[in-house]
N, C-alpha and C. Protein backbone atom coordinates (compact mmCIF):
# COMPACT_ATOMS: atom_id res chain seq x y z
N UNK A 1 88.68 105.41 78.99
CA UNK A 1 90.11 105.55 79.01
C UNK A 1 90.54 106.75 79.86
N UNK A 2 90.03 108.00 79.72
CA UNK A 2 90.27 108.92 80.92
C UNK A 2 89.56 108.92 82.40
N UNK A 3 89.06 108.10 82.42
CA UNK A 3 89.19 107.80 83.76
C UNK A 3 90.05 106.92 84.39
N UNK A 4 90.52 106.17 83.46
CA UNK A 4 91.70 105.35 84.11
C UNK A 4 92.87 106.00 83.98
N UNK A 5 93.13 106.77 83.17
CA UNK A 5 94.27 107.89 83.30
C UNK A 5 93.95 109.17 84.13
N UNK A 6 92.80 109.14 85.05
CA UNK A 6 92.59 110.39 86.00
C UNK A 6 92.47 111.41 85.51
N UNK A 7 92.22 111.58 83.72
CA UNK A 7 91.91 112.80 82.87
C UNK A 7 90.68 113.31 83.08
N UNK A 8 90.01 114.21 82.86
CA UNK A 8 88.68 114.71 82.15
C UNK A 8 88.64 114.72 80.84
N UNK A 9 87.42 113.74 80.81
CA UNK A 9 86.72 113.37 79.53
C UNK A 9 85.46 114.27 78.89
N UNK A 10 85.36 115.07 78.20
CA UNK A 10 84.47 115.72 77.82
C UNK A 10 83.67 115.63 75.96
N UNK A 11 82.86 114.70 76.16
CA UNK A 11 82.54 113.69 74.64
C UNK A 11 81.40 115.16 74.15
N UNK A 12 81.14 115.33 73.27
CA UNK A 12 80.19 116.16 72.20
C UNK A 12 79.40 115.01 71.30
N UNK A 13 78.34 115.23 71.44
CA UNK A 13 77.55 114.46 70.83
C UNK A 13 76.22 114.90 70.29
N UNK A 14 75.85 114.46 69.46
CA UNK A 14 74.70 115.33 68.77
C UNK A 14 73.03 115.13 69.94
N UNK A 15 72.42 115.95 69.53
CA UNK A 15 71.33 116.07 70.13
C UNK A 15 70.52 114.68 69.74
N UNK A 16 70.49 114.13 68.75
CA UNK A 16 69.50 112.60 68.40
C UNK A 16 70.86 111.49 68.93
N UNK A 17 71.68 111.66 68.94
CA UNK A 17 72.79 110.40 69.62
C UNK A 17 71.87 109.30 70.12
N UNK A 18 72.24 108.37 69.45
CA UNK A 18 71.39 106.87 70.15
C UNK A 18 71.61 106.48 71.64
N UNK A 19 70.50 106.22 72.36
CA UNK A 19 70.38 105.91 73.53
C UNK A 19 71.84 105.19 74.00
N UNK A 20 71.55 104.29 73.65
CA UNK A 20 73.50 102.86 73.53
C UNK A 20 74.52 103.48 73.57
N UNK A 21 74.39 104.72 72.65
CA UNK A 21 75.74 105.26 72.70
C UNK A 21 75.86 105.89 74.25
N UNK A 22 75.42 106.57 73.88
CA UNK A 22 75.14 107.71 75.31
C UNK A 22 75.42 107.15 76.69
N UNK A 23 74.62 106.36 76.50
CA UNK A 23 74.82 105.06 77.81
C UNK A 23 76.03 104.79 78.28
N UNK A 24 76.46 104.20 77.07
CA UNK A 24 78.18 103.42 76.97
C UNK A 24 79.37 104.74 77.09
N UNK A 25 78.98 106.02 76.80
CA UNK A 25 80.15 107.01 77.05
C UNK A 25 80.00 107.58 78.82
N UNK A 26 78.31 108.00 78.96
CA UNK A 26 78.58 108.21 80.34
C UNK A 26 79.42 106.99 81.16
N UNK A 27 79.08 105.29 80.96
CA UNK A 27 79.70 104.84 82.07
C UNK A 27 81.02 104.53 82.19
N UNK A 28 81.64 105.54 80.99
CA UNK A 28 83.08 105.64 80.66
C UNK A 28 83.30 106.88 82.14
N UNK A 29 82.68 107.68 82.58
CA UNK A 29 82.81 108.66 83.03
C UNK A 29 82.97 110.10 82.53
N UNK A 30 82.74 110.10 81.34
CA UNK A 30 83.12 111.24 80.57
C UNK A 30 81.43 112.01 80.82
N UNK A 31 82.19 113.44 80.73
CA UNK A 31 81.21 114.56 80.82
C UNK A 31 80.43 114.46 79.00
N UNK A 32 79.07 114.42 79.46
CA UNK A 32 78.51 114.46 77.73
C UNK A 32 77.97 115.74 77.35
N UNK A 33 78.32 116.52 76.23
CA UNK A 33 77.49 117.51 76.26
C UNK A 33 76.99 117.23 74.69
N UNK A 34 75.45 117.45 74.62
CA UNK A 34 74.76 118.01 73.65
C UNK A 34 74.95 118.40 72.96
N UNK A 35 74.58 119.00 71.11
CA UNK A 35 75.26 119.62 70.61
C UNK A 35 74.09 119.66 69.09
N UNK A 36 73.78 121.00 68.61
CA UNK A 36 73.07 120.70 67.21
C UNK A 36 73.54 119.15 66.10
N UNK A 37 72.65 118.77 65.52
CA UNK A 37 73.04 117.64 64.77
C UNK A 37 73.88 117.95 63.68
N UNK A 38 74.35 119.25 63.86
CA UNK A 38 75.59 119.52 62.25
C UNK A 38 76.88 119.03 62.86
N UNK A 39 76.92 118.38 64.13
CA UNK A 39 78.64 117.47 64.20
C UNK A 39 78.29 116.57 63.45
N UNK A 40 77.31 115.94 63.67
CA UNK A 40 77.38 114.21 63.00
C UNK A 40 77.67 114.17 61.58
N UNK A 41 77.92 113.48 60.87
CA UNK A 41 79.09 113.11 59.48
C UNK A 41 77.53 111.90 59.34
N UNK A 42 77.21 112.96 58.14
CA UNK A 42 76.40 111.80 57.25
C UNK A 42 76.90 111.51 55.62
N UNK A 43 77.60 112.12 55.61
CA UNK A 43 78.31 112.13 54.32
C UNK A 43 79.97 112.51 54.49
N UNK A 44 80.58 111.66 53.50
CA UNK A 44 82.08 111.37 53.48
C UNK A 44 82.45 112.82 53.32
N UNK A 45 83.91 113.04 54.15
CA UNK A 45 84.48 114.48 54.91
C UNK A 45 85.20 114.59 52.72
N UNK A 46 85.35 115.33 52.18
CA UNK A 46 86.91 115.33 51.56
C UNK A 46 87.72 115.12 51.43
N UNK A 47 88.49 115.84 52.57
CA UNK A 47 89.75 115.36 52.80
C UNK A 47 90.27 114.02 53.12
N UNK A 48 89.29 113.47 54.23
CA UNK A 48 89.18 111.91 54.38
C UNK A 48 89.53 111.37 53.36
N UNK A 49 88.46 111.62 52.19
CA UNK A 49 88.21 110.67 51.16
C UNK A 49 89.49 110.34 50.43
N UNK A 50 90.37 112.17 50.16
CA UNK A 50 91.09 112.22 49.63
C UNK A 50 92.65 111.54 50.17
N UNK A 51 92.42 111.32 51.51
CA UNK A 51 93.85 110.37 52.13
C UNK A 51 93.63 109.11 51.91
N UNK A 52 92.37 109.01 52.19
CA UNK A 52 92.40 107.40 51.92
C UNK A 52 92.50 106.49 50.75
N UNK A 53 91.68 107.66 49.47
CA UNK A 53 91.86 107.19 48.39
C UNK A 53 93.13 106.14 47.95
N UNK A 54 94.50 106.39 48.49
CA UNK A 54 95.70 106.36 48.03
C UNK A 54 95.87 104.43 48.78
N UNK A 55 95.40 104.51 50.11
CA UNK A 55 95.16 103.36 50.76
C UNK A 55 94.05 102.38 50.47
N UNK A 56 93.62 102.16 50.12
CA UNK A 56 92.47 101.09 49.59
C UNK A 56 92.40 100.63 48.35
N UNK A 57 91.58 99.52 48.01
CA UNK A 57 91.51 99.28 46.60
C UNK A 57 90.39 99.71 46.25
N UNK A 58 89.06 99.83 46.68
CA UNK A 58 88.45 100.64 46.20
C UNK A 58 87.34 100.90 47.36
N UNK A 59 86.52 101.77 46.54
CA UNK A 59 84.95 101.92 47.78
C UNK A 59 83.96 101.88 47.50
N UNK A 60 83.01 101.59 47.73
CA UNK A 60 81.55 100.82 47.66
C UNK A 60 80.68 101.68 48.21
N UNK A 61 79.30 101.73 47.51
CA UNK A 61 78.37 102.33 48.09
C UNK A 61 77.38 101.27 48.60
N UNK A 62 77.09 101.24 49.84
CA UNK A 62 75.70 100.42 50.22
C UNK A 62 74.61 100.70 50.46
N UNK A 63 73.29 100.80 49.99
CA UNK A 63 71.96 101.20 50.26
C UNK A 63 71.47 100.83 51.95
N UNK A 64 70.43 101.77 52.69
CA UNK A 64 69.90 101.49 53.86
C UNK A 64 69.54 100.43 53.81
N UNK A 65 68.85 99.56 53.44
CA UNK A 65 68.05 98.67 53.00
C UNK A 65 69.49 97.23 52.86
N UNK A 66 70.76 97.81 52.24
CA UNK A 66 71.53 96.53 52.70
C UNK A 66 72.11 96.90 53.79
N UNK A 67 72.28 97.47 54.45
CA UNK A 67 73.19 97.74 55.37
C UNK A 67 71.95 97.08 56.67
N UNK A 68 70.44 97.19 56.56
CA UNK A 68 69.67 96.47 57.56
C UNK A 68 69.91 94.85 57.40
N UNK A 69 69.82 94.80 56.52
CA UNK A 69 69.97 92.94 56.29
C UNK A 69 71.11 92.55 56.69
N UNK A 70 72.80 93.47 56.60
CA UNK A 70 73.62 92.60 57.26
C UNK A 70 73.22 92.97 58.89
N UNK A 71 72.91 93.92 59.02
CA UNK A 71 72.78 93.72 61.04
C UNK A 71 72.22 93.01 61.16
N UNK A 72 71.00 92.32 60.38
CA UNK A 72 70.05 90.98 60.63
C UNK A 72 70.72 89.66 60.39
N UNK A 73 71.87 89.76 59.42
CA UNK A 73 72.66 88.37 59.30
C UNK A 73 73.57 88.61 60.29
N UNK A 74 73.50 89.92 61.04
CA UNK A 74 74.87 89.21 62.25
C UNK A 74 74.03 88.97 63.14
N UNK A 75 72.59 89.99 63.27
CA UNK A 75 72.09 89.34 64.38
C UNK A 75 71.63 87.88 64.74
N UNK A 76 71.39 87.28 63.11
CA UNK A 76 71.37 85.93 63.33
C UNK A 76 72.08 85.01 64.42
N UNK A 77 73.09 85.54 63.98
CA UNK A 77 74.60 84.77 65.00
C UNK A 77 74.83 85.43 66.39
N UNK A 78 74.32 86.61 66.87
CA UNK A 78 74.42 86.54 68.01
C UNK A 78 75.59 88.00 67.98
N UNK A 79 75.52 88.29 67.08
CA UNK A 79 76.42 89.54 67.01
C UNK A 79 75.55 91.40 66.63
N UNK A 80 75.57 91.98 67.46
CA UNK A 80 75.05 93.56 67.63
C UNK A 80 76.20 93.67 67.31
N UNK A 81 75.67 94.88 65.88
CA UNK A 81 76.49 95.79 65.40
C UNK A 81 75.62 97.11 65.00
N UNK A 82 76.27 98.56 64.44
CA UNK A 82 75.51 99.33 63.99
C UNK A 82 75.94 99.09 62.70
N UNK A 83 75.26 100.43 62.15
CA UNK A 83 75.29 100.16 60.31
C UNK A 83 76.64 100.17 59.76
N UNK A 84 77.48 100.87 60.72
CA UNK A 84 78.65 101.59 60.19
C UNK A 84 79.57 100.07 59.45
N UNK A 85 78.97 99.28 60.81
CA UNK A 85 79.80 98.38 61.37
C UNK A 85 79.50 97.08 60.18
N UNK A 86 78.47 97.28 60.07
CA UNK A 86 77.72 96.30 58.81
C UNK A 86 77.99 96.04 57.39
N UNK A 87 78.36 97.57 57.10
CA UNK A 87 78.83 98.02 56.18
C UNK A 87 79.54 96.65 55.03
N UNK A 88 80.90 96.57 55.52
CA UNK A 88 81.60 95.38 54.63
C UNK A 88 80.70 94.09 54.31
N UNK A 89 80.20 93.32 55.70
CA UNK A 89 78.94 92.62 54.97
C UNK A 89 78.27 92.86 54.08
N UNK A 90 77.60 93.99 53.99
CA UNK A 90 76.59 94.31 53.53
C UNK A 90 77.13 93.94 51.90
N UNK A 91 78.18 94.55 51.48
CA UNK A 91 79.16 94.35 50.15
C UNK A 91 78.96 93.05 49.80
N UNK A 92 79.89 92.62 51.19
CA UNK A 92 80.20 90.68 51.11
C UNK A 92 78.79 89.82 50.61
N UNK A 93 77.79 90.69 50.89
CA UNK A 93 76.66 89.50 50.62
C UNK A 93 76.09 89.79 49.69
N UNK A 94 76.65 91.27 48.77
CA UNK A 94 76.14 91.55 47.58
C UNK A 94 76.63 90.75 46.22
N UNK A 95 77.88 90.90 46.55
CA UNK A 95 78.94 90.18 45.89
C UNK A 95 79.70 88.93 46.44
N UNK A 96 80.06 88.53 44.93
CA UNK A 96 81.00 87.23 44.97
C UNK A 96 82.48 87.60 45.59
N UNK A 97 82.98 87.70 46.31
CA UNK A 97 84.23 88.30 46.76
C UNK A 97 85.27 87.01 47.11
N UNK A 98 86.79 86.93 46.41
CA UNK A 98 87.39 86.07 46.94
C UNK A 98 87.75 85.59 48.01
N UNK A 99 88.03 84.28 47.92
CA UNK A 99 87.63 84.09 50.01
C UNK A 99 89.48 83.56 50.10
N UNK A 100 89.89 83.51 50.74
CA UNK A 100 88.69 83.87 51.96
C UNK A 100 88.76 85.67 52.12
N UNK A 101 87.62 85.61 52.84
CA UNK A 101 87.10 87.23 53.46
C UNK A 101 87.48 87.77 54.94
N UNK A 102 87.80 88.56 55.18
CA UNK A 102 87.89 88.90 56.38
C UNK A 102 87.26 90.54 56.70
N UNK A 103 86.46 90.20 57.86
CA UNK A 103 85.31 91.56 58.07
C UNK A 103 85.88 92.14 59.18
N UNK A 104 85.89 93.13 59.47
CA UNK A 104 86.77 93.91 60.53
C UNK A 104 85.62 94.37 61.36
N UNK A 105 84.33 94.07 62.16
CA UNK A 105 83.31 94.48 62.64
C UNK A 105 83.90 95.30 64.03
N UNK A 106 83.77 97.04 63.84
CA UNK A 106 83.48 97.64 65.17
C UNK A 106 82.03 98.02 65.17
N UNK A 107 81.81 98.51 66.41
CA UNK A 107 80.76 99.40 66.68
C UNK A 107 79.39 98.85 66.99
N UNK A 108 78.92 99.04 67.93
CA UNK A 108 77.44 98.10 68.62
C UNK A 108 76.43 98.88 68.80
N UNK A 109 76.65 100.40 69.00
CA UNK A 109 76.33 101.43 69.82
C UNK A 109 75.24 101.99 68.62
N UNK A 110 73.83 101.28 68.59
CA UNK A 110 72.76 100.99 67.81
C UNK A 110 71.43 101.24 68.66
N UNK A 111 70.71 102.47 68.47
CA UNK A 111 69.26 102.44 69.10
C UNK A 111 68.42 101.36 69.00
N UNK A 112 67.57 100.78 70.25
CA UNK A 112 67.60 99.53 70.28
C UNK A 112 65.94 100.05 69.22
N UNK A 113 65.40 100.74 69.10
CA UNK A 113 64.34 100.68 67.96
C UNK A 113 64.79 100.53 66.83
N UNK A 114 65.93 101.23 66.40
CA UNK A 114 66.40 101.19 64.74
C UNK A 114 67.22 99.42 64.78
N UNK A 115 67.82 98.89 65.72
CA UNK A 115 68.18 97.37 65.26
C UNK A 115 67.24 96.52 65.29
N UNK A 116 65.91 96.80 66.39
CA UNK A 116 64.86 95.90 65.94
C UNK A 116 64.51 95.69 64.61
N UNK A 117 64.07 97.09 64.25
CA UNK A 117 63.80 97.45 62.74
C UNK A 117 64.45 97.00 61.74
N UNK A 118 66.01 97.18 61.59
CA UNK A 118 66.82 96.57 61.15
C UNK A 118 66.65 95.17 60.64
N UNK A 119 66.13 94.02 62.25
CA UNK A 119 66.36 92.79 62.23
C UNK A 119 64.75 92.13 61.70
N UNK A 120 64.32 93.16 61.72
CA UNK A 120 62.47 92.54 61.60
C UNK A 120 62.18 93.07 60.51
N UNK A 121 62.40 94.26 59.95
CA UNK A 121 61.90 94.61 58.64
C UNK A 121 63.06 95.25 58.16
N UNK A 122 63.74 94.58 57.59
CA UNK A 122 64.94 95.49 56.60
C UNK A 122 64.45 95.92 55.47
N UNK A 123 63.42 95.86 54.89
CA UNK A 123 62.36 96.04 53.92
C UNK A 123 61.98 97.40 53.72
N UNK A 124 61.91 98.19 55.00
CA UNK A 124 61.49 99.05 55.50
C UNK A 124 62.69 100.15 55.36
N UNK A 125 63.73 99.88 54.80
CA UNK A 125 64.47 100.48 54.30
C UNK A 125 64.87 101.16 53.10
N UNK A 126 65.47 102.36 52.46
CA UNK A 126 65.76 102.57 51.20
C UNK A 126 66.26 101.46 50.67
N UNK A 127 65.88 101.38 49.30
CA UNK A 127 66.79 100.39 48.44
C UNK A 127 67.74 101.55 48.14
């Protein structure tokens, strides 16, 4: 997007950042810089939690281990996603959920070792 607006783009990204990603921001044109792995968000912010609370009906926890099996049921179909992105599946296929369902899938930007893994041994994951 800032290169089509003639901006400078300057993305921060952690030092382990998945290959895909990385890929997909340089050929945005954006400057990438490096960065210790304490940017990345492995656990829900607070405040987040606490705005959103008010918006949703509720929130779900999903284990590694489901969150590999739905990237393997989308990969079935022909759809790359990352975990983030998996996420609601992952629910949907835990549970009986009234249908109809609707899954909001972003995000692709998945190291291509961890979606193999994902799609070949989800096993190999935390329960």
């Amino acid at each position: 997007m800032a290169r089509r607006a003639g901006a400078r783009a300057i993305v921060f990204v952690p030092e382990q950042a998945s290959a895909a990603k990385v890929t997909l921001i340089e050929a945005q044109g954006a400057e990438l810089r490096r960065v210790g792995a304490d940017l990345a968000v492995r656990v829900a912010i607070p405040l987040a939690v606490a705005e959103l609370n008010p918006l949703v009906q509720r929130f779900e926890l999903v284990t590694e281990r489901e969150l590999a099996l739905a990237v393997g049921a989308y990969a079935e179909v022909g759809i790359r996603v990352e975990g983030a992105a998996a996420a609601p599946l992952a629910v949907a296929l835990r549970e009986s959920l009234p249908r109809p369902v609707v899954l909001i899938v972003t995000g692709r930007n998945i190291d291509e070792a961890l979606w193999r893994r994902a799609v070949k041994a989800p096993d190999s994951f935390a329960a």
